[in-house]
Protein backbone atom coordinates (compact mmCIF):
# COMPACT_ATOMS: atom_id res chain seq x y z
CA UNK A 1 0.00 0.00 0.00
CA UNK A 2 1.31 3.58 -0.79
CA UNK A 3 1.53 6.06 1.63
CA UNK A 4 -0.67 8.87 1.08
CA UNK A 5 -0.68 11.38 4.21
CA UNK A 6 0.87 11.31 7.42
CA UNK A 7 0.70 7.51 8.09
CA UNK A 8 -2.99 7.41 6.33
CA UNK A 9 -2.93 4.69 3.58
CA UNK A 10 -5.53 3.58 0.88
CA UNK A 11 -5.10 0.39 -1.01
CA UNK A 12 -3.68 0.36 -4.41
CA UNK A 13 -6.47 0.87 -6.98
CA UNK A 14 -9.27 1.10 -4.25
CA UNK A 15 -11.46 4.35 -4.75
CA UNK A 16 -13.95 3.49 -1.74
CA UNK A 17 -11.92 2.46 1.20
CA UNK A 18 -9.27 5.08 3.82
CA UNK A 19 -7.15 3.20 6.11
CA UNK A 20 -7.31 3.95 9.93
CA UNK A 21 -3.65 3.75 11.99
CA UNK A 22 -3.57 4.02 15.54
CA UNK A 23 0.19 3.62 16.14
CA UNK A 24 1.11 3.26 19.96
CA UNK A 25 4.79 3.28 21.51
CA UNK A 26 5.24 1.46 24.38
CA UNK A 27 8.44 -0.06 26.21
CA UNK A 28 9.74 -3.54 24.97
CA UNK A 29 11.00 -5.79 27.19
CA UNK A 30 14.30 -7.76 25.46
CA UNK A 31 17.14 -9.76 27.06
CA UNK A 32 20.21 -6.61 27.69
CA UNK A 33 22.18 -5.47 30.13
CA UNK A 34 20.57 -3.53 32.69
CA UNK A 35 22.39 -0.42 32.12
CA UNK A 36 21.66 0.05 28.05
CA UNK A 37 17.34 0.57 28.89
CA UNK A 38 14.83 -1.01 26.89
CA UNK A 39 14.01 -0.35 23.49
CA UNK A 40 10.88 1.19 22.50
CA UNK A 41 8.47 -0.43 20.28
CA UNK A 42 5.96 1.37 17.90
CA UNK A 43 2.51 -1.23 17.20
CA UNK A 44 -0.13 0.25 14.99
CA UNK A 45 -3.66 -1.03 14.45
CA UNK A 46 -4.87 -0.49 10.94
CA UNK A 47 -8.44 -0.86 10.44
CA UNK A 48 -10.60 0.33 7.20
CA UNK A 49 -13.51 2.47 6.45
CA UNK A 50 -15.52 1.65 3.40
CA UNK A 51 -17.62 4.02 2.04
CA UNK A 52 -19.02 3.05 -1.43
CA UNK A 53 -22.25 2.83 -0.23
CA UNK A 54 -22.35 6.63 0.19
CA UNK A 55 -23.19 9.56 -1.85
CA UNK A 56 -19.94 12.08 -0.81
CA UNK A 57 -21.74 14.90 -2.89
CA UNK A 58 -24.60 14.60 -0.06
CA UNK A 59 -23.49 16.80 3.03
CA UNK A 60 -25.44 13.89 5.31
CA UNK A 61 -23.17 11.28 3.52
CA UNK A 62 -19.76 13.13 4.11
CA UNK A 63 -20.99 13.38 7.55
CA UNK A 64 -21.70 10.02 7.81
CA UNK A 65 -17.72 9.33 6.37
CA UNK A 66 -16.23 11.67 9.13
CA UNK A 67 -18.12 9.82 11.67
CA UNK A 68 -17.29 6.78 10.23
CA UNK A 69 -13.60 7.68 10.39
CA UNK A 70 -14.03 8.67 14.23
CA UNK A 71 -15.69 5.08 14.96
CA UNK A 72 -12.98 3.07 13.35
CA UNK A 73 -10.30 5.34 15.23
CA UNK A 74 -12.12 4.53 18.55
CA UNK A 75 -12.24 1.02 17.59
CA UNK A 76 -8.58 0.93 16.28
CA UNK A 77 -7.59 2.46 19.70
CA UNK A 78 -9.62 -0.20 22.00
CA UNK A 79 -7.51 -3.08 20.23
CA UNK A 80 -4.28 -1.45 21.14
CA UNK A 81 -5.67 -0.53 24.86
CA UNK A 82 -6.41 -4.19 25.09
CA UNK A 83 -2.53 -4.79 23.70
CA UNK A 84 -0.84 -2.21 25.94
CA UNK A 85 -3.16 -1.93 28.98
CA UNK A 86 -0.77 0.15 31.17
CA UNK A 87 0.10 2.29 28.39
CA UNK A 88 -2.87 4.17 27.70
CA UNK A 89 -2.84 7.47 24.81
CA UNK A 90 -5.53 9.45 25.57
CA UNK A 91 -5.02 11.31 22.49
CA UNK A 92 -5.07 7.97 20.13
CA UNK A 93 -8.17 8.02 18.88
CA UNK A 94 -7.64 12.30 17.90
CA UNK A 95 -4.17 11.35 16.44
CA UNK A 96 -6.16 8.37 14.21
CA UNK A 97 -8.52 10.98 12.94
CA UNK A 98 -6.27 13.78 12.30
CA UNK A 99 -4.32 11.00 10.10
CA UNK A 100 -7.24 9.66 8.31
CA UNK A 101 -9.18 12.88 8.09
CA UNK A 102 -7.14 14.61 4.89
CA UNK A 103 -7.83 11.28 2.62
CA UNK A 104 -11.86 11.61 3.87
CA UNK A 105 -11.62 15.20 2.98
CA UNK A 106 -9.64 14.10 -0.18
CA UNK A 107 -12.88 11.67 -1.15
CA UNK A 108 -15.50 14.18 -0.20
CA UNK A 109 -13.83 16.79 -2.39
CA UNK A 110 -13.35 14.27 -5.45
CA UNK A 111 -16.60 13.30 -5.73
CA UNK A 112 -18.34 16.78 -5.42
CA UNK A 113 -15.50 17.55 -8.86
CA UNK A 114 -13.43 19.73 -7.03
């Protein structure tokens, strides 16, 4: 999958689909020597969020994409909460959206011709 925006992907060739990431850092625990630390690990959940069954020149569908968008971040954010239970991001599901939010806008403007 190309990259298109700040971690946002869409599949190759797929016109009705933006990819959720909720990336999350947390501490790794690997076999060192005590005084090197621990490395740090970066996980991310990528989910999708179809939306061919919308009309994006219909402000209530476009609405319905953002919202759509929000869900998926929540629900991208959950799985890694159940990964990494005692290291919660309260800003995950904000960072998801803000990274997923330019391709919706990208969609919404396509199909409206502009």
């Amino acid at each position: 999958m190309p990259a298109t925006m700040a971690g946002a992907q869409t599949p190759e060739g797929s016109q009705n689909e933006i990819t959720v990431e909720a990336p999350r850092s947390a501490p790794m625990r690997i076999e060192r020597n005590p005084y090197t630390g621990a490395a740090i690990a970066v996980t991310t959940v990528r989910m999708s969020v179809l939306y061919g069954d919308l009309d994006l020149t219909a402000p209530r569908d476009a609405d319905r994409l953002m919202l759509r968008v929000r869900n998926v971040a929540r629900d991208a954010c959950k799985q890694l909460d159940r990964l990494f239970p005692l290291d919660p991001d309260e800003t995950c599901v904000d960072k998801a959206v803000d990274n997923a939010a330019p391709l919706a806008t990208a969609a919404i403007a396509a199909a409206r011709g502009r």
